[in-house]
N, C-alpha and C. Protein backbone atom coordinates (compact mmCIF):
# COMPACT_ATOMS: atom_id res chain seq x y z
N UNK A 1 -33.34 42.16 100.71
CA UNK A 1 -33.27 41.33 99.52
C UNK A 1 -33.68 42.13 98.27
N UNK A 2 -34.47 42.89 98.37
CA UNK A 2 -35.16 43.64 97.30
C UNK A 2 -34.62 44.61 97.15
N UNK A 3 -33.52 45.41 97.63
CA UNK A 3 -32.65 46.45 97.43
C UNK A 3 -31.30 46.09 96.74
N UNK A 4 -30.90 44.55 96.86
CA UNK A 4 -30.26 43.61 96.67
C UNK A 4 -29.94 43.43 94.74
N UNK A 5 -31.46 43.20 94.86
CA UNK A 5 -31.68 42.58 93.19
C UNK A 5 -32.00 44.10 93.00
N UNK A 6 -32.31 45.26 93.40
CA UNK A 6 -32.63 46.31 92.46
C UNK A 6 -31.49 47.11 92.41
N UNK A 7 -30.24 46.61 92.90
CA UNK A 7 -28.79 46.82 92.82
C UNK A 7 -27.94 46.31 91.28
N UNK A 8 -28.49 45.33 91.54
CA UNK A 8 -27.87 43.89 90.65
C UNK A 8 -28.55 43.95 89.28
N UNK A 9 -29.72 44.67 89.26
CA UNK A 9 -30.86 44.69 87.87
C UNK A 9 -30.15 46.28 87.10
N UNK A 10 -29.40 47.04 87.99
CA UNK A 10 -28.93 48.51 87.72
C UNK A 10 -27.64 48.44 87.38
N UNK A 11 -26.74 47.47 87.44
CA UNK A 11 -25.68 47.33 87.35
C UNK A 11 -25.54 46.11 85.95
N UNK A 12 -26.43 45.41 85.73
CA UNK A 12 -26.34 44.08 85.02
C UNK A 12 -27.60 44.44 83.67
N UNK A 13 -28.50 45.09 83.59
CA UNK A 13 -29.42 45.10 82.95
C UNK A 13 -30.19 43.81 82.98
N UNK A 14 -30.22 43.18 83.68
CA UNK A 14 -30.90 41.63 83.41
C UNK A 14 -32.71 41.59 84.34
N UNK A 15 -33.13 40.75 84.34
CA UNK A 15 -34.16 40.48 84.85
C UNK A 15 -34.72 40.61 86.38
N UNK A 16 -36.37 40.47 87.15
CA UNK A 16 -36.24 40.67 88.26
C UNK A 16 -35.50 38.92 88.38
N UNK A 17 -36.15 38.25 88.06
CA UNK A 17 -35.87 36.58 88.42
C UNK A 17 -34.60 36.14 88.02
N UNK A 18 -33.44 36.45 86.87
CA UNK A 18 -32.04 36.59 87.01
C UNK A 18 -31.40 36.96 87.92
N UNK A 19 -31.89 38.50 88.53
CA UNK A 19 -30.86 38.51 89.32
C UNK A 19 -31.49 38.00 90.71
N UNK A 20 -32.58 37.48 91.11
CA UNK A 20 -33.03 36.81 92.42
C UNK A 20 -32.03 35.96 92.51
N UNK A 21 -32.31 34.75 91.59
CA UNK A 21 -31.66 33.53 91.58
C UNK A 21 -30.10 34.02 91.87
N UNK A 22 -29.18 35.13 90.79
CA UNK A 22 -27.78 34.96 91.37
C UNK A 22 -27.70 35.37 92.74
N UNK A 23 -28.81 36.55 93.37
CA UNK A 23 -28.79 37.04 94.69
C UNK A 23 -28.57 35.93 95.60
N UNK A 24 -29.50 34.71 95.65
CA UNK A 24 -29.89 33.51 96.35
C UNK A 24 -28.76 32.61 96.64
N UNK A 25 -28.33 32.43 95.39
CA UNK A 25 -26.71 31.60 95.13
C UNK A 25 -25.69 32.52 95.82
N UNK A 26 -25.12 33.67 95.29
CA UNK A 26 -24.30 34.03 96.32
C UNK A 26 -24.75 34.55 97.27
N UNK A 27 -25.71 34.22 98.85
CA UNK A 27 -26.11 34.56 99.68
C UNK A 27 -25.82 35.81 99.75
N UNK A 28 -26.50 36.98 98.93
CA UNK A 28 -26.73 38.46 99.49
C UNK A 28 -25.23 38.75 98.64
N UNK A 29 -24.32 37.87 98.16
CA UNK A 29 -22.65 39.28 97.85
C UNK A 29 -23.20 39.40 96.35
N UNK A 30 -23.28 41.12 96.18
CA UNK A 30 -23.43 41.53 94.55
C UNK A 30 -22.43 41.11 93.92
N UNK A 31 -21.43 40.99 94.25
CA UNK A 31 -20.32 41.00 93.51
C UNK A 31 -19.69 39.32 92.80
N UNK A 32 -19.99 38.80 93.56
CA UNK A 32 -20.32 36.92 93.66
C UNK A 32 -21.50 36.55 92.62
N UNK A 33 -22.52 37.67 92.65
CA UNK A 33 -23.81 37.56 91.76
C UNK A 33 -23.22 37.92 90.18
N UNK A 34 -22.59 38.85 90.33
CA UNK A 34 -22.15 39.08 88.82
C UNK A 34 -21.19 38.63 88.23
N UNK A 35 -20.42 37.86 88.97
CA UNK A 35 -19.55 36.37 88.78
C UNK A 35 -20.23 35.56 87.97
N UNK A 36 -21.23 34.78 89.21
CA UNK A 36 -22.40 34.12 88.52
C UNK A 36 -22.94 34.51 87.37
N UNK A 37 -23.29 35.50 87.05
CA UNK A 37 -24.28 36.37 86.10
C UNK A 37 -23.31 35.74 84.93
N UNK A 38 -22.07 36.42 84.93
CA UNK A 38 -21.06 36.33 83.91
C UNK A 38 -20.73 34.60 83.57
N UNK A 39 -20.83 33.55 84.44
CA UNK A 39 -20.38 32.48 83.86
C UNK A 39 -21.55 31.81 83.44
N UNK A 40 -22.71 32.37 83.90
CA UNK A 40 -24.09 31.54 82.88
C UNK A 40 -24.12 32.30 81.29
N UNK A 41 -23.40 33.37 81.01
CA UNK A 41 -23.61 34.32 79.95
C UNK A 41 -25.06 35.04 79.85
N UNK A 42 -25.44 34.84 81.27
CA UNK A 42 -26.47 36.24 80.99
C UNK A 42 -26.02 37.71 81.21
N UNK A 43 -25.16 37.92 81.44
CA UNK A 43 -24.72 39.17 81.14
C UNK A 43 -24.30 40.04 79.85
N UNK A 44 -23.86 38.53 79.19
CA UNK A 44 -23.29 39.08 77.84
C UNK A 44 -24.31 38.99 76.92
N UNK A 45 -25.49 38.36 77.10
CA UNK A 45 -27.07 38.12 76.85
C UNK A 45 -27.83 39.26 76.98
N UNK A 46 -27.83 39.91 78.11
CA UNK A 46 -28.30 41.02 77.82
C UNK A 46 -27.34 42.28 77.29
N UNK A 47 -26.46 42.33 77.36
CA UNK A 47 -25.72 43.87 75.99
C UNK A 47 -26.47 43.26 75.16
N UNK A 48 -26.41 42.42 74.25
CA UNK A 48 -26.83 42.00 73.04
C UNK A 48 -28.26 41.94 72.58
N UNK A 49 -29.30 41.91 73.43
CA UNK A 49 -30.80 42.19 74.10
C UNK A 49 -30.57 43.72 72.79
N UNK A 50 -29.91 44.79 72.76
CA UNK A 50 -30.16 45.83 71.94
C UNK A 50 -30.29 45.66 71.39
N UNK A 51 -29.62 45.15 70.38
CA UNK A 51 -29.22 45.14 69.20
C UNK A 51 -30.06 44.44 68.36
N UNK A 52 -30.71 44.93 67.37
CA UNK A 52 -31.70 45.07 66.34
C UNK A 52 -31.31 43.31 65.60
N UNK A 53 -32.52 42.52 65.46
CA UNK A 53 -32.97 42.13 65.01
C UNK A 53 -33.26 41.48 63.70
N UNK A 54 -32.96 41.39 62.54
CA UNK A 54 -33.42 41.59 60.74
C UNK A 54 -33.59 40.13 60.28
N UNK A 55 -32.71 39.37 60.53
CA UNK A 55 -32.55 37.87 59.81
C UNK A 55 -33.52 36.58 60.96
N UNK A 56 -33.37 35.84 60.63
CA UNK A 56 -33.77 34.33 61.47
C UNK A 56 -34.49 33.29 60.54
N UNK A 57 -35.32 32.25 61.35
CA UNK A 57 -36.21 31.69 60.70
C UNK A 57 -37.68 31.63 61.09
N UNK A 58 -38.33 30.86 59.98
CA UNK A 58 -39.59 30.75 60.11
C UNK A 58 -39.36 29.07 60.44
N UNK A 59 -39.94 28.17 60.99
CA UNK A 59 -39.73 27.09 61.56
C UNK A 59 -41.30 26.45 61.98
N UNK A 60 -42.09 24.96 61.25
CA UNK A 60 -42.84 24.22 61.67
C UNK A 60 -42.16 23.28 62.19
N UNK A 61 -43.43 22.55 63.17
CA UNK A 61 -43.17 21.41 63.38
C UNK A 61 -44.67 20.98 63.74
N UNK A 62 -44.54 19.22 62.91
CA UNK A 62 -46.51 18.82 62.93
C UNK A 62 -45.80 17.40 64.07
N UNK A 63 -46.51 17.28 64.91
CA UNK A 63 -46.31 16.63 66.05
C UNK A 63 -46.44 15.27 65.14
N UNK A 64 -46.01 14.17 65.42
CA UNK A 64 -46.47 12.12 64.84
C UNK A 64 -48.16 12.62 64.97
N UNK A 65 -48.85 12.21 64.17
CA UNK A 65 -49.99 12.06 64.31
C UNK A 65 -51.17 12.93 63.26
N UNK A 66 -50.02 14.27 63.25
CA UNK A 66 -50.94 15.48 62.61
C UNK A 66 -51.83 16.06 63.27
N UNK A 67 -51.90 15.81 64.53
CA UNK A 67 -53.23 16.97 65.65
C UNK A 67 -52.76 17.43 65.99
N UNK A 68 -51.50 18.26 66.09
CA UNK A 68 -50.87 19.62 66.60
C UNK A 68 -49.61 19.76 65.96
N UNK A 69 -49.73 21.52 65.70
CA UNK A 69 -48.85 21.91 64.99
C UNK A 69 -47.91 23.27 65.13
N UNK A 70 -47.07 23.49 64.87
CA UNK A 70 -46.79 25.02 65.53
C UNK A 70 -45.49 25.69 64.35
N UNK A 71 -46.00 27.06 64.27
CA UNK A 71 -45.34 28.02 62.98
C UNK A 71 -44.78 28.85 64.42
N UNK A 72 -43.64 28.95 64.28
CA UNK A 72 -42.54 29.46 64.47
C UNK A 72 -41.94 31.17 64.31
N UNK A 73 -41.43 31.98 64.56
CA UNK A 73 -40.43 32.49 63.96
C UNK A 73 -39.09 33.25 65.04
N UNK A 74 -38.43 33.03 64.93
CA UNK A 74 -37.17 33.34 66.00
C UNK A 74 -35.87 34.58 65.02
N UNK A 75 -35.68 35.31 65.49
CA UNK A 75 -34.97 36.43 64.74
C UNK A 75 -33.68 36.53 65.19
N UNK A 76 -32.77 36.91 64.76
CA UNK A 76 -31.25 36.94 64.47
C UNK A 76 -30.65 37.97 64.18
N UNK A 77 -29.55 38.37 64.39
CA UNK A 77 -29.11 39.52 63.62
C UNK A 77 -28.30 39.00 62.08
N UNK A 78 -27.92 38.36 61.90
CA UNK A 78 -27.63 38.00 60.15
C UNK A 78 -27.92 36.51 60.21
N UNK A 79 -27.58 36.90 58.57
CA UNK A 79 -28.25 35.66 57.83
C UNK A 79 -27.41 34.44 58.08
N UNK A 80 -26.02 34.82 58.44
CA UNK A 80 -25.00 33.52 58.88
C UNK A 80 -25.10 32.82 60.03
N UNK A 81 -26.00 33.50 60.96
CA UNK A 81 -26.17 32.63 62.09
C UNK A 81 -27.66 32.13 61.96
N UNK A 82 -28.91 32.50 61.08
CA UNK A 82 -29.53 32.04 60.57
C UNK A 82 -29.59 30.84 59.91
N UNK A 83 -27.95 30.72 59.26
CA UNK A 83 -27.81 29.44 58.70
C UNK A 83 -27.07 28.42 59.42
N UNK A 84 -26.48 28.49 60.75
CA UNK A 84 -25.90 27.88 61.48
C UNK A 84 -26.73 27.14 62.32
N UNK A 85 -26.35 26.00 61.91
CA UNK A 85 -26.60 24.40 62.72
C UNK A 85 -27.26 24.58 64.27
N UNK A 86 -26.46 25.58 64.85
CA UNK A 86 -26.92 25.34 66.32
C UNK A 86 -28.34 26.15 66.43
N UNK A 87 -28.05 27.25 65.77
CA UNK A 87 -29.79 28.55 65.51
C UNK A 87 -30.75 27.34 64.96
N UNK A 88 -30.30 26.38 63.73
CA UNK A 88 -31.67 25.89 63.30
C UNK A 88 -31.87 24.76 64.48
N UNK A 89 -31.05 24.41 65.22
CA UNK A 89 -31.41 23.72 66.37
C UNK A 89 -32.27 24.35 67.40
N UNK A 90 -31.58 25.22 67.68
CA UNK A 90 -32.40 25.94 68.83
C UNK A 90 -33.94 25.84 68.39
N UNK A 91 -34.32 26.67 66.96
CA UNK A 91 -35.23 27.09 66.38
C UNK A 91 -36.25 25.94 66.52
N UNK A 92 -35.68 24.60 66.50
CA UNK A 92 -36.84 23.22 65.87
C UNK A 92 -37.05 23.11 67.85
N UNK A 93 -35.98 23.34 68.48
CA UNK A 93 -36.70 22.49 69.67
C UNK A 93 -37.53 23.87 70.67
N UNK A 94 -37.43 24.85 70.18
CA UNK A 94 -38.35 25.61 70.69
C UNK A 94 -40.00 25.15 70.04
N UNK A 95 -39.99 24.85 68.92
CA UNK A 95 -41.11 24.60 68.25
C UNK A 95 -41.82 23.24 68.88
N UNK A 96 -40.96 22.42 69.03
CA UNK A 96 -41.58 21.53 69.93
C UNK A 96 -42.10 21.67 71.27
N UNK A 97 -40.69 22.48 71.62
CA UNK A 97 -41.42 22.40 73.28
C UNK A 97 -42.78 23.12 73.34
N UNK A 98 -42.97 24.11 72.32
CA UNK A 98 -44.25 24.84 72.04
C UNK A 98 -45.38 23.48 71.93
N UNK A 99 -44.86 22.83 71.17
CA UNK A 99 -46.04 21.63 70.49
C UNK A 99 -46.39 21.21 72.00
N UNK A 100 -45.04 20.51 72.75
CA UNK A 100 -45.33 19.72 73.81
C UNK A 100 -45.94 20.52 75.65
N UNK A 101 -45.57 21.87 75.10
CA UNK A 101 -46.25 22.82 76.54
C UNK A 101 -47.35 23.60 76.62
N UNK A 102 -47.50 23.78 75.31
CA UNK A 102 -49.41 24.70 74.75
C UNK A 102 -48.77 25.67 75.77
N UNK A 103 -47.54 26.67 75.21
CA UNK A 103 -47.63 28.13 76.12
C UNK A 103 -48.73 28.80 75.20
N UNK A 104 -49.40 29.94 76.11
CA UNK A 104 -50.46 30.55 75.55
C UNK A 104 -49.94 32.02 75.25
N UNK A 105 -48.57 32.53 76.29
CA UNK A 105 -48.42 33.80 75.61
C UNK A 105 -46.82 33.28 75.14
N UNK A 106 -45.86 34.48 75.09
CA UNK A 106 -44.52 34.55 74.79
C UNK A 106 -43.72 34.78 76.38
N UNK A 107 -44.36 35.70 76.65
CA UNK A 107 -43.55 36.34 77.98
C UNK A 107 -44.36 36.93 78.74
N UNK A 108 -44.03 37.10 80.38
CA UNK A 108 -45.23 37.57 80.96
C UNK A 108 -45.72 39.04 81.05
N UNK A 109 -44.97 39.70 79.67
CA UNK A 109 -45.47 41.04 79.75
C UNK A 109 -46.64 41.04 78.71
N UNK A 110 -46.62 40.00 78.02
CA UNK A 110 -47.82 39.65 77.25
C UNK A 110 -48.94 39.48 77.65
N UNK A 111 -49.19 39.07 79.23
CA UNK A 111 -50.38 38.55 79.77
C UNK A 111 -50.99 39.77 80.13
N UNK A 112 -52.51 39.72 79.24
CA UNK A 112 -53.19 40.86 79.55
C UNK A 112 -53.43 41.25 80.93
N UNK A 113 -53.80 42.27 81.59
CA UNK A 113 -53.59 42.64 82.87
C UNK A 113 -54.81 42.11 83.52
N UNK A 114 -55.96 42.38 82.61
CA UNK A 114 -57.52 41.36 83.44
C UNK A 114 -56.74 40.35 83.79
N UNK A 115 -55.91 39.34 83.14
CA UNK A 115 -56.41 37.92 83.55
C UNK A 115 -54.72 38.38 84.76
N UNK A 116 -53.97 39.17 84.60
CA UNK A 116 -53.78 39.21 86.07
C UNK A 116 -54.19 39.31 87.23
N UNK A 117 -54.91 40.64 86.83
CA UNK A 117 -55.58 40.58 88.07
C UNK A 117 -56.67 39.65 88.71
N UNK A 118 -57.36 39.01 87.79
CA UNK A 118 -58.17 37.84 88.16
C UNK A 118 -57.37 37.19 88.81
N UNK A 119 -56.13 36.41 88.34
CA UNK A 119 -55.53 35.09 89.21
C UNK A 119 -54.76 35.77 90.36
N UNK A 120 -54.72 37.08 90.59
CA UNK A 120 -54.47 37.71 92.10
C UNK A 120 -55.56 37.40 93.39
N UNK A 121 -56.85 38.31 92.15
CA UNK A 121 -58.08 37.88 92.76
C UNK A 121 -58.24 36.91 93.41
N UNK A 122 -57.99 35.25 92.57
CA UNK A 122 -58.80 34.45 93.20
C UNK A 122 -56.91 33.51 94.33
N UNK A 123 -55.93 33.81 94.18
CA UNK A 123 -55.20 33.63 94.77
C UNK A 123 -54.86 34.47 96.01
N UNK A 124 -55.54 35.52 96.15
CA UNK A 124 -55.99 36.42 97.52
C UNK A 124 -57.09 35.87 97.85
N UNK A 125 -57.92 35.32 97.61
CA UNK A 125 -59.11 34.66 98.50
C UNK A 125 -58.63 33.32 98.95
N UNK A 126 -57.98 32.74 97.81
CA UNK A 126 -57.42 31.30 98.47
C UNK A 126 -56.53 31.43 100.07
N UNK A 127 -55.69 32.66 99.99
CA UNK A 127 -54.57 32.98 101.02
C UNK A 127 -55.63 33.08 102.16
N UNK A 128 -56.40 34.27 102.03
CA UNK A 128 -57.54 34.61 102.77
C UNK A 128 -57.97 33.78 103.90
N UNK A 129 -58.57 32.09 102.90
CA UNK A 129 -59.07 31.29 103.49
C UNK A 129 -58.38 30.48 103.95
N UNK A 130 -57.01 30.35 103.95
CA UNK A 130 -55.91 29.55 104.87
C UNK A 130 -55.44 30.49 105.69
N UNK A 131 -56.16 31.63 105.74
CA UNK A 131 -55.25 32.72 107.14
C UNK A 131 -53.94 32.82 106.92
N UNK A 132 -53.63 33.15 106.14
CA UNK A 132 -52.13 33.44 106.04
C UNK A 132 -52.57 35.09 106.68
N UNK A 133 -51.28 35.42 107.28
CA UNK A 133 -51.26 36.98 107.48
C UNK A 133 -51.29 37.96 106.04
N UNK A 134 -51.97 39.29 106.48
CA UNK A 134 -51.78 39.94 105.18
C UNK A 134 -50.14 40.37 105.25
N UNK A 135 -49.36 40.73 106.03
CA UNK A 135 -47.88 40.81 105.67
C UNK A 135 -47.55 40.16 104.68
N UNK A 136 -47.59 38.90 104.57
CA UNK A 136 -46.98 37.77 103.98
C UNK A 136 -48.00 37.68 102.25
N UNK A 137 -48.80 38.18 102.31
CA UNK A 137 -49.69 37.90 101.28
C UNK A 137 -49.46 38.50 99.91
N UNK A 138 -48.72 39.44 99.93
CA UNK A 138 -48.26 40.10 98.53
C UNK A 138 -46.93 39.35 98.15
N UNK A 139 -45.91 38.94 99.23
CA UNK A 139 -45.15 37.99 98.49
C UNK A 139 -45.29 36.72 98.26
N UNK A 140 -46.51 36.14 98.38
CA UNK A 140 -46.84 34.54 98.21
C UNK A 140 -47.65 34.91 97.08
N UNK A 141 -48.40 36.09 96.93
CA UNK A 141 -48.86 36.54 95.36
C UNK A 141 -48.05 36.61 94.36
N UNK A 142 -46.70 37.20 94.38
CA UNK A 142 -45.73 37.37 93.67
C UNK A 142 -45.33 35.78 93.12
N UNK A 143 -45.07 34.95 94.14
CA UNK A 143 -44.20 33.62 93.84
C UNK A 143 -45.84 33.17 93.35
N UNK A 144 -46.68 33.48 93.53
CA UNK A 144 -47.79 32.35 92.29
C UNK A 144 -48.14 32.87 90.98
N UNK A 145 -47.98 34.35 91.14
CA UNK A 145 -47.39 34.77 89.40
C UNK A 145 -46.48 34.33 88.90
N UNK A 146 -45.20 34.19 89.56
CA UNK A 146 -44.33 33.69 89.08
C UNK A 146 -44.75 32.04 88.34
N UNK A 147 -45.31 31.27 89.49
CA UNK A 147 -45.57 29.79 89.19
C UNK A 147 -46.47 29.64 87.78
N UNK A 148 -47.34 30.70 87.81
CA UNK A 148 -48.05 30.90 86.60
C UNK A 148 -47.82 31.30 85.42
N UNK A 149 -46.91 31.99 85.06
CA UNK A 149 -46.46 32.59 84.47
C UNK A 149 -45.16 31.22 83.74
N UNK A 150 -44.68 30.23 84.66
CA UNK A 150 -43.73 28.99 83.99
C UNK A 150 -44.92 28.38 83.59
N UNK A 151 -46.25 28.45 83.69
CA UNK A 151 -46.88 27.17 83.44
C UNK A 151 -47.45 28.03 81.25
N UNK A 152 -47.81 29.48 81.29
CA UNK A 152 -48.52 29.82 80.71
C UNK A 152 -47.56 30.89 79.55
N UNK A 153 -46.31 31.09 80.01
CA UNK A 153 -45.37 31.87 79.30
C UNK A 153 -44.12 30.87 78.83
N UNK A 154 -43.95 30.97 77.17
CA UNK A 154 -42.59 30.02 76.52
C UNK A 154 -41.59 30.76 77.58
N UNK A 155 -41.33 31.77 77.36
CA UNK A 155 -39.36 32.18 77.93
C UNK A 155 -39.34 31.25 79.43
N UNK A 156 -40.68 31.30 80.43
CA UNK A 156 -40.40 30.73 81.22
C UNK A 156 -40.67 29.70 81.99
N UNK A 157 -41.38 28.51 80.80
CA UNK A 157 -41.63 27.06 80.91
C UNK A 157 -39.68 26.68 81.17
N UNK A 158 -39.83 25.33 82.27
CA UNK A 158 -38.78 24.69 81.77
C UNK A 158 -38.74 24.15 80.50
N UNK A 159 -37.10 24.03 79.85
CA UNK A 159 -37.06 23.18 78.86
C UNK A 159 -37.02 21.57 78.69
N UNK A 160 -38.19 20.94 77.51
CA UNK A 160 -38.03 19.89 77.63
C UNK A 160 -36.85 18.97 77.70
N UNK A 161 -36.05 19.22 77.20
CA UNK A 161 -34.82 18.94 77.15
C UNK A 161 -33.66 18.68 78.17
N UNK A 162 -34.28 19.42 78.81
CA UNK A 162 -32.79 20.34 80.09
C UNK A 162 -33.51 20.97 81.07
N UNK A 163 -34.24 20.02 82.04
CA UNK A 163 -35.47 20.91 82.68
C UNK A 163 -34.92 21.86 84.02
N UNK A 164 -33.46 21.95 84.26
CA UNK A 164 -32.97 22.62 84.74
C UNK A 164 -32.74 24.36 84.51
N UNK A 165 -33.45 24.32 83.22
CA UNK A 165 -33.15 25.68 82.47
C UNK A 165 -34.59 25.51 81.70
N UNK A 166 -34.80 27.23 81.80
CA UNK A 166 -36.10 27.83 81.12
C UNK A 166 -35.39 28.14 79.88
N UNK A 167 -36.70 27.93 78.91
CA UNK A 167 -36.78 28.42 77.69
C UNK A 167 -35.26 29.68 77.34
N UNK A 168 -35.85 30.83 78.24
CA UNK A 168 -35.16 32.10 78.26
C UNK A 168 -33.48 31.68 78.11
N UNK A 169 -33.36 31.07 79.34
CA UNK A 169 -31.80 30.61 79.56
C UNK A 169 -31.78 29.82 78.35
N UNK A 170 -31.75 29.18 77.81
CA UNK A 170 -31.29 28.55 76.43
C UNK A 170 -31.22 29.13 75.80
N UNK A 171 -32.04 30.22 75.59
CA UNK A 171 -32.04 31.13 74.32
C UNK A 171 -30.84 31.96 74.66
N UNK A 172 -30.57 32.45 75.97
CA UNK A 172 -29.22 33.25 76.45
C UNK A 172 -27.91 32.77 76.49
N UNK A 173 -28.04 30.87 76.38
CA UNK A 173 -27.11 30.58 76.45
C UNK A 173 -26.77 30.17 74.45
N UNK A 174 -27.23 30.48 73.85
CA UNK A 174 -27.56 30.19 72.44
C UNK A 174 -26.81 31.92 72.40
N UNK A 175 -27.19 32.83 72.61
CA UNK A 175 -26.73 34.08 72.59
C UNK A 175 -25.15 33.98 72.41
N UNK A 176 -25.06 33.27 73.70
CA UNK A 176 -23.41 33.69 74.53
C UNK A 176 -22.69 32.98 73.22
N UNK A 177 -22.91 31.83 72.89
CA UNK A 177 -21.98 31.20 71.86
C UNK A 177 -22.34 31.63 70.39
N UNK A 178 -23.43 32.25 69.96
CA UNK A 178 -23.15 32.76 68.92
C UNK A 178 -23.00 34.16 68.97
N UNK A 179 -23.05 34.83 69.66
CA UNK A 179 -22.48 36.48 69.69
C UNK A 179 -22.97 37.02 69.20
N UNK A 180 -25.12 36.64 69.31
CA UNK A 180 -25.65 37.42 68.16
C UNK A 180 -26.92 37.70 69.31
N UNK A 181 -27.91 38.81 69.18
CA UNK A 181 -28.34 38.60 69.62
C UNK A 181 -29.90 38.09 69.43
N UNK A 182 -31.03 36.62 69.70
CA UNK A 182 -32.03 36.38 69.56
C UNK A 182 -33.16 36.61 69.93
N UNK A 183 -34.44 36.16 69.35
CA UNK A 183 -35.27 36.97 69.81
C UNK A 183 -36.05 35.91 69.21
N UNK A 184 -37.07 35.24 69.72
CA UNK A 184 -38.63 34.49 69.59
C UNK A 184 -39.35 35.48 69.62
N UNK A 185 -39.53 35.65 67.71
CA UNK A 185 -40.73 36.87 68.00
C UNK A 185 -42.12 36.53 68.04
N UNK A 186 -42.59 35.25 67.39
CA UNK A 186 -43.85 34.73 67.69
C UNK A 186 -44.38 33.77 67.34
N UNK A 187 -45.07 32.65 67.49
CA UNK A 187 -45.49 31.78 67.15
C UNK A 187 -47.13 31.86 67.49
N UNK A 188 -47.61 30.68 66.44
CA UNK A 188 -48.63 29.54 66.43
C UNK A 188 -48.79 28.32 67.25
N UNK A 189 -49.63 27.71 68.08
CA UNK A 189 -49.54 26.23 68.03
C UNK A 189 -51.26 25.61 67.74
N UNK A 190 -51.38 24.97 66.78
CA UNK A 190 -52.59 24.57 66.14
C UNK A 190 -53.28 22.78 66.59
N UNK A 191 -54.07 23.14 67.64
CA UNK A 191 -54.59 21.22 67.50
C UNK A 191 -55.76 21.31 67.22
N UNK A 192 -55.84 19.93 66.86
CA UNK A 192 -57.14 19.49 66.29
C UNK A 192 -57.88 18.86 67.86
């Protein structure tokens, strides 16, 4: 499996967890995977991943109430898709889902490495104490980074909206139809 996706990550430029998932769907065929790859538009999502950056917006949103708030900014390559309906869409409901998920980083290359290794730490003692075999114990570590990482990273919370799709995938599928490529470069979220 892991020779699989490090096939599919060399050929596609895309993610480890992109190409798992197409691996999974077409049971093991690369070639079925980059089918897949190609009709979600993460393929054409990542070429565009290069390409520099300059325009977007800056984007609030103050929750009903006024106890939470969140500053925005999402980047573009020009100012015309900056001004297009679907970017300032994207732009407002990322800001919410921020309001409504308290992510603490952007992505999980953000998460400082202490507090990785801590939640290894204490998720190797948990394994420990249910006897799981150590064989099995580095990939049940992996899938609870992963789990952690949707609870504590925007790209890979589900979306409120469409909880079938993470943050990331919206933003890729926001890519594919505007032919530009985006980028959430950082936000705020402020409560009282």
């Amino acid at each position: 499996m892991l020779d699989l996706i490090k096939q599919l990550r060399e050929r596609t430029g895309l993610g480890i967890a992109d190409c798992k998932k197409a691996i999974d769907e077409s049971n093991g065929d690369i070639e079925k995977a980059i089918e897949i790859l190609r009709k979600t538009g993460a393929i054409k999502a990542a070429k565009k991943a290069e390409r520099e950056t300059k325009e977007g917006l800056v984007d609030s949103y103050i929750h009903p109430g006024g106890r939470i708030g969140v500053l925005l900014k999402v980047n573009c390559e020009t100012d015309f898709v900056a001004r297009n309906e679907e970017f300032k869409n994207l732009v407002h409901d990322i800001a919410v889902q921020i309001a409504a998920a308290d992510p603490q980083y952007l992505k999980p290359e953000d998460v400082p490495e202490t507090i990785k290794e801590k939640e290894k730490e204490i998720f190797r003692e948990q394994l420990k104490r249910e006897g799981k075999p150590e064989a099995i114990v580095d990939k049940i570590l992996e899938g609870k980074l992963q789990k952690m990482y949707s609870e504590v990273c925007l790209i890979k919370q589900t979306f409120f909206k469409e909880e079938k799709i993470t943050i990331e995938e919206l933003v890729n599928q926001t890519i594919s139809k505007l032919g530009e490529n985006i980028q959430i470069a950082e936000f705020v979220r402020y409560k009282l």
